[in-house]
C-alpha atoms as a PDB file:
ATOM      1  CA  UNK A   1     -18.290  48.505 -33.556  1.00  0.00           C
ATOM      2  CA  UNK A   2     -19.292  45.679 -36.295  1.00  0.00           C
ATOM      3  CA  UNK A   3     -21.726  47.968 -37.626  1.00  0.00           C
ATOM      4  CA  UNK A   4     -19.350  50.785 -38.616  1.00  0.00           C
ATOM      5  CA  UNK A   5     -16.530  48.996 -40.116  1.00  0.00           C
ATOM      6  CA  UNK A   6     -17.946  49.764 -43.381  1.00  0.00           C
ATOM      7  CA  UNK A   7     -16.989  53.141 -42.711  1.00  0.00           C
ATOM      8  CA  UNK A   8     -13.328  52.554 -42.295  1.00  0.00           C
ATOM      9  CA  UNK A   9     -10.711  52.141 -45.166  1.00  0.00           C
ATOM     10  CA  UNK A  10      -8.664  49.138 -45.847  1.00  0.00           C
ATOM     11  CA  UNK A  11      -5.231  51.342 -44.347  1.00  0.00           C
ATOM     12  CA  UNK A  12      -7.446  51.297 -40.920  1.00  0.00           C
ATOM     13  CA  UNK A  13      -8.713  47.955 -41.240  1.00  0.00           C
ATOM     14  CA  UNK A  14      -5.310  46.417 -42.073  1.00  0.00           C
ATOM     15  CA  UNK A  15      -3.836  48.043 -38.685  1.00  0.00           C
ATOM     16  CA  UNK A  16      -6.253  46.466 -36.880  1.00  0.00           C
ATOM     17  CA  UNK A  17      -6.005  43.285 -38.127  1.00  0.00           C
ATOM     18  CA  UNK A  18      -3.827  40.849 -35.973  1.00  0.00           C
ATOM     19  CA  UNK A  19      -0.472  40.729 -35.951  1.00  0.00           C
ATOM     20  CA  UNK A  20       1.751  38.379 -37.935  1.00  0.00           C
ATOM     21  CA  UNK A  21       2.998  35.371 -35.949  1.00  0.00           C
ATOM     22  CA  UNK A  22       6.943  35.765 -35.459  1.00  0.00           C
ATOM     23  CA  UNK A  23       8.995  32.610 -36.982  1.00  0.00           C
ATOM     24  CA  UNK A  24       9.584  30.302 -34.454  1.00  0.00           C
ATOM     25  CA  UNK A  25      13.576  29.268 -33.857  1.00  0.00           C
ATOM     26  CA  UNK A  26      13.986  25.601 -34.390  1.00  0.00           C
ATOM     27  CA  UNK A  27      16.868  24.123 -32.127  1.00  0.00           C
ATOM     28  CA  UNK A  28      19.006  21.398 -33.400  1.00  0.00           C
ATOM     29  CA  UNK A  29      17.943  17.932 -31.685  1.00  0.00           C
ATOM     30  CA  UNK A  30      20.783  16.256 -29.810  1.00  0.00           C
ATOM     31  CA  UNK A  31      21.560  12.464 -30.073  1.00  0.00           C
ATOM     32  CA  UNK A  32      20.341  10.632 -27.144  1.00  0.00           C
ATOM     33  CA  UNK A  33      22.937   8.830 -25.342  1.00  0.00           C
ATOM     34  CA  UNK A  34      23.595   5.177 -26.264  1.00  0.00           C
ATOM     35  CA  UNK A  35      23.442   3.067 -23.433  1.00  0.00           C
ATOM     36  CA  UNK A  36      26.471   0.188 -23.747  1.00  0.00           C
ATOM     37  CA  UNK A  37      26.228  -3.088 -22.401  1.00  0.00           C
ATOM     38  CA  UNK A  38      28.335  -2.169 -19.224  1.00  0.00           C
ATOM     39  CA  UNK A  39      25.717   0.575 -18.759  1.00  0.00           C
ATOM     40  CA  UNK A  40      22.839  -2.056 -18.914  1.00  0.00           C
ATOM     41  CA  UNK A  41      24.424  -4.466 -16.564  1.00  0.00           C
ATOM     42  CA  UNK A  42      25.104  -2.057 -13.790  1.00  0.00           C
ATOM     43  CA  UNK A  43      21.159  -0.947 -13.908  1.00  0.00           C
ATOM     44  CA  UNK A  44      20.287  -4.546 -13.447  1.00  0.00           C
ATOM     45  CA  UNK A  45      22.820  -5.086 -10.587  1.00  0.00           C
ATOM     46  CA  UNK A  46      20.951  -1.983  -8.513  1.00  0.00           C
ATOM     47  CA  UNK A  47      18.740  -3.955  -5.499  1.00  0.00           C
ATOM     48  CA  UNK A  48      15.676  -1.947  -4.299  1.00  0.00           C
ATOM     49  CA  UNK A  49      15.239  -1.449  -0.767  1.00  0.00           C
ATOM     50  CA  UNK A  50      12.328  -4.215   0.776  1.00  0.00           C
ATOM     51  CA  UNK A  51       9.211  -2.527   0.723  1.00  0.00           C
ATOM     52  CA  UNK A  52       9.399  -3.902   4.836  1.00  0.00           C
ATOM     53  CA  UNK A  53      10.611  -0.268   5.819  1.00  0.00           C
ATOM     54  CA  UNK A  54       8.926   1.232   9.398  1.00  0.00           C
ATOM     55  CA  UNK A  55       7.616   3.967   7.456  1.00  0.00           C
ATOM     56  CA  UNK A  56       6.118   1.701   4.562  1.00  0.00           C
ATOM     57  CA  UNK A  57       2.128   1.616   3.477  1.00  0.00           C
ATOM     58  CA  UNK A  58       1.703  -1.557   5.070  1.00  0.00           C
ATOM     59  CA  UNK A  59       3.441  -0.480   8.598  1.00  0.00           C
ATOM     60  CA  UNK A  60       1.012   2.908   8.846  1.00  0.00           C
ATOM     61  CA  UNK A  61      -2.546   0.780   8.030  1.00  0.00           C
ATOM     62  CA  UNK A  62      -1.767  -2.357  10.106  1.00  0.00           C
ATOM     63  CA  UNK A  63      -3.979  -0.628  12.665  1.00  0.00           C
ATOM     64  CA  UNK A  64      -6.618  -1.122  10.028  1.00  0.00           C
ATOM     65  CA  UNK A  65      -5.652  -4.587  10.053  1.00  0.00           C
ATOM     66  CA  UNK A  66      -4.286  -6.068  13.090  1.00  0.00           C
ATOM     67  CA  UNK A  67      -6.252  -6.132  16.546  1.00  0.00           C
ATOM     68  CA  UNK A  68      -4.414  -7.642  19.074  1.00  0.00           C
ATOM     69  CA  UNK A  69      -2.135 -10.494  19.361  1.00  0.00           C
ATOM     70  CA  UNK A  70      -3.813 -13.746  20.803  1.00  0.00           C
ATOM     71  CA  UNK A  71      -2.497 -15.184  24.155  1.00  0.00           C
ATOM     72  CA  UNK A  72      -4.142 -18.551  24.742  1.00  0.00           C
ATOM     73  CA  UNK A  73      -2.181 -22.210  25.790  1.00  0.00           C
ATOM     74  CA  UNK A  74      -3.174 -22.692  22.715  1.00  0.00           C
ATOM     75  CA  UNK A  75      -0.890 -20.080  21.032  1.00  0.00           C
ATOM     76  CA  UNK A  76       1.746 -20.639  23.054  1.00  0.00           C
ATOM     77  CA  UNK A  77       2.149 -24.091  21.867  1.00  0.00           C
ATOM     78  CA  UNK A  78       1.831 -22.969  18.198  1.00  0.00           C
ATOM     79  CA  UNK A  79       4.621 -20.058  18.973  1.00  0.00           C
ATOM     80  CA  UNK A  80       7.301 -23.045  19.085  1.00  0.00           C
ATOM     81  CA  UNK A  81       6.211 -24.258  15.422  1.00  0.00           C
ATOM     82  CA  UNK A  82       6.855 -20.747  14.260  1.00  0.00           C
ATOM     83  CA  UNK A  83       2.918 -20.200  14.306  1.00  0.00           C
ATOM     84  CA  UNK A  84       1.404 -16.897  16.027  1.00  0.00           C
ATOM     85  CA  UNK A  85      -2.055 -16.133  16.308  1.00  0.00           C
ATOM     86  CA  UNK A  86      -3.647 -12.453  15.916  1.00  0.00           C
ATOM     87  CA  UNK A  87      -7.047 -10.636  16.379  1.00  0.00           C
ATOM     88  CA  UNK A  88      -8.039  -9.255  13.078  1.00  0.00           C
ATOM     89  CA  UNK A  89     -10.402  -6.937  11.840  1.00  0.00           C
ATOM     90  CA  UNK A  90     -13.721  -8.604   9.869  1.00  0.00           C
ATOM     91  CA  UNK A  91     -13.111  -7.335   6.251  1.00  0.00           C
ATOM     92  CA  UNK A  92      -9.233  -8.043   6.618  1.00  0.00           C
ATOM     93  CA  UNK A  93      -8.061 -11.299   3.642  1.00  0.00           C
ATOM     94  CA  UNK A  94      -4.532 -13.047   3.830  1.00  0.00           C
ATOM     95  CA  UNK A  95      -2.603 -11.120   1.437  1.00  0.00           C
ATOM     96  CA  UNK A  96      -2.819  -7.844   3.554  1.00  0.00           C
ATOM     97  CA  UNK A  97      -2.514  -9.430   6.598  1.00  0.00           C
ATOM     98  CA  UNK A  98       0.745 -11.191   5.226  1.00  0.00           C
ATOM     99  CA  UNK A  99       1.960  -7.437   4.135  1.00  0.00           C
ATOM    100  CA  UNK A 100       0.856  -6.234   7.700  1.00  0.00           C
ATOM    101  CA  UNK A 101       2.653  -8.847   9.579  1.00  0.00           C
ATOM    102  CA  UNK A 102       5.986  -8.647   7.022  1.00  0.00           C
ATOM    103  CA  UNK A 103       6.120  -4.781   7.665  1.00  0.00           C
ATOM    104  CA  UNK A 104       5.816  -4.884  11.042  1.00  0.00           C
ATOM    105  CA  UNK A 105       7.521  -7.281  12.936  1.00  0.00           C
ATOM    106  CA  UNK A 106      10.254  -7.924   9.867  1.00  0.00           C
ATOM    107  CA  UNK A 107       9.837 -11.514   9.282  1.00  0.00           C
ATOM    108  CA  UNK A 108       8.717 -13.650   6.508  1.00  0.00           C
ATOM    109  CA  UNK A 109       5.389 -15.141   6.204  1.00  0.00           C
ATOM    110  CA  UNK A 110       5.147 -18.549   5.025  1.00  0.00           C
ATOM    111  CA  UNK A 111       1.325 -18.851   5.390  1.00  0.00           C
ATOM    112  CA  UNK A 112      -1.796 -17.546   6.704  1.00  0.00           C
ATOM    113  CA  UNK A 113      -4.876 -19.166   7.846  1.00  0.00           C
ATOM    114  CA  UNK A 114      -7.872 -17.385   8.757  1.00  0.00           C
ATOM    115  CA  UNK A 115     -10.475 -18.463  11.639  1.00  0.00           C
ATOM    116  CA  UNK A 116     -14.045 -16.670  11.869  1.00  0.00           C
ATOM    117  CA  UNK A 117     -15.470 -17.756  15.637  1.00  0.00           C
ATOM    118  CA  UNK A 118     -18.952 -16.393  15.537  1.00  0.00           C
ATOM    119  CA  UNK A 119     -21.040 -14.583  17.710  1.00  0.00           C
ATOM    120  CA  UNK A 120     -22.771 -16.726  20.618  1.00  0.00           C
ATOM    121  CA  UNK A 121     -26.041 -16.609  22.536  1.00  0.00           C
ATOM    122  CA  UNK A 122     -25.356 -15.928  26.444  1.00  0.00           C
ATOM    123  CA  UNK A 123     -27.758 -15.444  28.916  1.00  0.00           C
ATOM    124  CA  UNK A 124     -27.678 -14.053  33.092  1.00  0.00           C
ATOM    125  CA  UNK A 125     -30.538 -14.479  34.414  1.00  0.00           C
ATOM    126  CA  UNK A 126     -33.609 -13.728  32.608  1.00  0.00           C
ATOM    127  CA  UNK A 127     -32.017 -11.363  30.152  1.00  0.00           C
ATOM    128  CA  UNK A 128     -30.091 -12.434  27.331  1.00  0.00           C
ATOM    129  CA  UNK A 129     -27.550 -11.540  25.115  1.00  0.00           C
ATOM    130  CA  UNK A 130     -24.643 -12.124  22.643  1.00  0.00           C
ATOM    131  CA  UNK A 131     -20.749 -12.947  22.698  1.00  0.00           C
ATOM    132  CA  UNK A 132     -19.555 -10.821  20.492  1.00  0.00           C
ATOM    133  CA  UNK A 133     -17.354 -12.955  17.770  1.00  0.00           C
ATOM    134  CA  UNK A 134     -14.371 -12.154  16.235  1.00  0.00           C
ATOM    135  CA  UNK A 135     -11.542 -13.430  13.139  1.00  0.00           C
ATOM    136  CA  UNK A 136      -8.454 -14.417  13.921  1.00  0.00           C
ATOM    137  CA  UNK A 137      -5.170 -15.446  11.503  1.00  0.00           C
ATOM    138  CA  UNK A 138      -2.883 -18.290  12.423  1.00  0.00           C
ATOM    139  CA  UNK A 139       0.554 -16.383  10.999  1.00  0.00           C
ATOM    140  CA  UNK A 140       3.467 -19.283  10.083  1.00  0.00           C
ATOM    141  CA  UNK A 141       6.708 -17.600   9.888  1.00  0.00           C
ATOM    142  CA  UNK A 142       9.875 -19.155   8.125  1.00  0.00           C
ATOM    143  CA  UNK A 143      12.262 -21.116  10.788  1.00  0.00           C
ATOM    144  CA  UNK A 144      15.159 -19.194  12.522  1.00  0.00           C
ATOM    145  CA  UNK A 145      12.515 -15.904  12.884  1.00  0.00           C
ATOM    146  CA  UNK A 146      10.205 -14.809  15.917  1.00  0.00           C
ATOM    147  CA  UNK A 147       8.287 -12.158  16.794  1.00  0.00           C
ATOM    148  CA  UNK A 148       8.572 -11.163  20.908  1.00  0.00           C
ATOM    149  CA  UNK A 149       4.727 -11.266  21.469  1.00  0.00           C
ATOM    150  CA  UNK A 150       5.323 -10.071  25.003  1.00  0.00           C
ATOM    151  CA  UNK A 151       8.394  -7.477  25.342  1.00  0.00           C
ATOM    152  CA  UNK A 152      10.504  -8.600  28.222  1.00  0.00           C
END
């Protein structure tokens, strides 16, 4: 249509020309609230909730982390110094097996030291083979907590 608007006059031109924009209504601003001292000290006094919920991150990808829990004499002995050993996954590090451990069983972890027992060469016979290894974490828990290993 470009090539005949040459042909129209300005009244037909100016009608099809866009529309003026309609003034837009301004609405006063209202003062924000002042916040008083008494205001400011109740907001500080508000405790979150412990991120140890059932239902927390930590609680739904401890299968990610944790294996199994490790019954030896060994670990027995360590379970009376607040100490528990578990079977952990290869790429798990201490600070989400801390989180894993804190979410699950609702104690709190003191330390955690991590074991790697590697693979070892077995053989039956003439055919041979591997031992698959494993990682483990030594788990020390603050006194007056414990985590049932075994339910009763």
């Amino acid at each position: 249509m470009a090539i005949f608007d040459f042909l129209k006059t300005e009244k037909e031109k100016a009608k099809i020309e866009k529309p003026k924009k309609k003034p837009v209504i301004k609405k006063a601003k209202t003062p924000l609230p002042v916040k008083t001292e008494e205001k400011k000290k109740e907001e500080k006094k508000v405790v979150k909730k412990s991120s140890l919920h059932r239902y927390s991150k930590h609680y739904e990808q401890g299968y990610r982390v944790l294996k199994s829990v490790h019954i030896t004499e060994k670990a027995t002995e360590l379970a009376e110094k607040n100490q528990y050993i578990f079977k952990v996954f290869g790429d798990a590090n201490k600070k989400e097996i801390k989180k894993v451990v804190e979410s699950i069983y609702h104690v709190d972890v003191v330390s955690v030291r991590i074991i790697n027992i590697h693979k070892k060469k077995k053989r039956l016979g003439k055919s041979t083979g591997w031992k698959q290894g494993y990682k483990k974490a030594i788990v020390k828990i603050k006194k007056d907590q414990e985590i049932e290993i075994l339910p009763r």
